[in-house]
C-alpha atoms as a PDB file:
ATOM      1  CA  UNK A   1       2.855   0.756  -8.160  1.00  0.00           C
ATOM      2  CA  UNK A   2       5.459   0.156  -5.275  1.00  0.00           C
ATOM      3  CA  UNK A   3       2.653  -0.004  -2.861  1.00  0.00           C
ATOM      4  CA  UNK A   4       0.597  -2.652  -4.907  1.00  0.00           C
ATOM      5  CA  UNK A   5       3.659  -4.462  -5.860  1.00  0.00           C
ATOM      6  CA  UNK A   6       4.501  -4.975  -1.547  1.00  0.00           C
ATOM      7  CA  UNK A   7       0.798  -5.983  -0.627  1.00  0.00           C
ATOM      8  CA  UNK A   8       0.407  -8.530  -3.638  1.00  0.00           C
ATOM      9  CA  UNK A   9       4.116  -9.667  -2.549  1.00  0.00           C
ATOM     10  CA  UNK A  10       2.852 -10.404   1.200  1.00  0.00           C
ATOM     11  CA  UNK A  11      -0.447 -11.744   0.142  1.00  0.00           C
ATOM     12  CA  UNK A  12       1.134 -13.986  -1.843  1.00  0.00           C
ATOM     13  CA  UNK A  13       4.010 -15.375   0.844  1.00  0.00           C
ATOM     14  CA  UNK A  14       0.855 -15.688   2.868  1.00  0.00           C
ATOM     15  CA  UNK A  15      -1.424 -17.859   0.198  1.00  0.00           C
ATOM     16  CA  UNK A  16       2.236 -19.585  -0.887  1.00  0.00           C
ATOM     17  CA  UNK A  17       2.200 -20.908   2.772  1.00  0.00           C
ATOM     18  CA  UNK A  18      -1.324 -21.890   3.314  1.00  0.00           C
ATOM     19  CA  UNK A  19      -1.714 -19.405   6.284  1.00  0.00           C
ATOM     20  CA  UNK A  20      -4.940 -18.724   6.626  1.00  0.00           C
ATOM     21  CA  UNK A  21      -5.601 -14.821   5.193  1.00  0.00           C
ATOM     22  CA  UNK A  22      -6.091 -11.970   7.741  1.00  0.00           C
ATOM     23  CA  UNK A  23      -6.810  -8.773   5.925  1.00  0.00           C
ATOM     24  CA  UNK A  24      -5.599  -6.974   9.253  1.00  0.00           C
ATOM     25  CA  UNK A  25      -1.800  -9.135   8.489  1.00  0.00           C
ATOM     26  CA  UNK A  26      -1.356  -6.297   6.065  1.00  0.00           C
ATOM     27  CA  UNK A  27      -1.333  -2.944   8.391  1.00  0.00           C
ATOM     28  CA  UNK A  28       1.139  -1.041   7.720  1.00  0.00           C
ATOM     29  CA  UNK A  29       2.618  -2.760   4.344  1.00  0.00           C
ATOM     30  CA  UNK A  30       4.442  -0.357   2.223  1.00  0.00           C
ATOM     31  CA  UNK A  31       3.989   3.089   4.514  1.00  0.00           C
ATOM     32  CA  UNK A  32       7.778   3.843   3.732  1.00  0.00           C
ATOM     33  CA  UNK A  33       6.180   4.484   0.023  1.00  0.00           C
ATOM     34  CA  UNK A  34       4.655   7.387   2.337  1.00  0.00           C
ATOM     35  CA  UNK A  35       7.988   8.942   4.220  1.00  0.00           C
ATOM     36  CA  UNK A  36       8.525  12.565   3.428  1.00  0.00           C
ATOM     37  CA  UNK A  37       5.176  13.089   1.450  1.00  0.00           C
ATOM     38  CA  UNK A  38       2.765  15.587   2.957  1.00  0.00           C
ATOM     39  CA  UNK A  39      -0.802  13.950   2.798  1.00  0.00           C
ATOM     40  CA  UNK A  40      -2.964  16.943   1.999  1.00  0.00           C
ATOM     41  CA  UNK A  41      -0.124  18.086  -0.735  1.00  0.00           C
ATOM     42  CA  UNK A  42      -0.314  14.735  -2.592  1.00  0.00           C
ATOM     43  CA  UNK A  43      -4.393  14.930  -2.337  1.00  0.00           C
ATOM     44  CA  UNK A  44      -4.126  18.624  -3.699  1.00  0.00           C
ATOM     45  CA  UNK A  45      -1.995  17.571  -6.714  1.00  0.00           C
ATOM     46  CA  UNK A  46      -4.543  14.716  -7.638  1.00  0.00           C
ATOM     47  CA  UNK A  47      -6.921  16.763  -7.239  1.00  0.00           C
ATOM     48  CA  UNK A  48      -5.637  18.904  -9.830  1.00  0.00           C
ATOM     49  CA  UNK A  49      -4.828  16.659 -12.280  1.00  0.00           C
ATOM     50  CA  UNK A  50      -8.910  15.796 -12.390  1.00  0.00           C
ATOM     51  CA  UNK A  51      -9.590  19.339 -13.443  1.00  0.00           C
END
């Protein structure tokens, strides 16, 4: 939710002042979401919930 929350935040400062939208503007938007969280843990524990 934090993550969605910081991309529709940029996207909109970037509609809000008519820049023209470059999908590539948003690298790297909200990776601090991702500090301290092993990637292959987090896809395990998805993966579990699925089951």
């Amino acid at each position: 939710m934090l993550l969605l929350h910081k991309l529709i935040s940029e996207i909109y400062t970037i509609v809000e002042t008519d820049k023209k939208l470059n999908i590539y503007a948003l690298k790297g938007v909200g990776k601090e979401v991702w500090n301290g969280i092993d990637a292959q843990e987090y896809v395990d524990k998805e993966r579990a919930v699925w089951e």
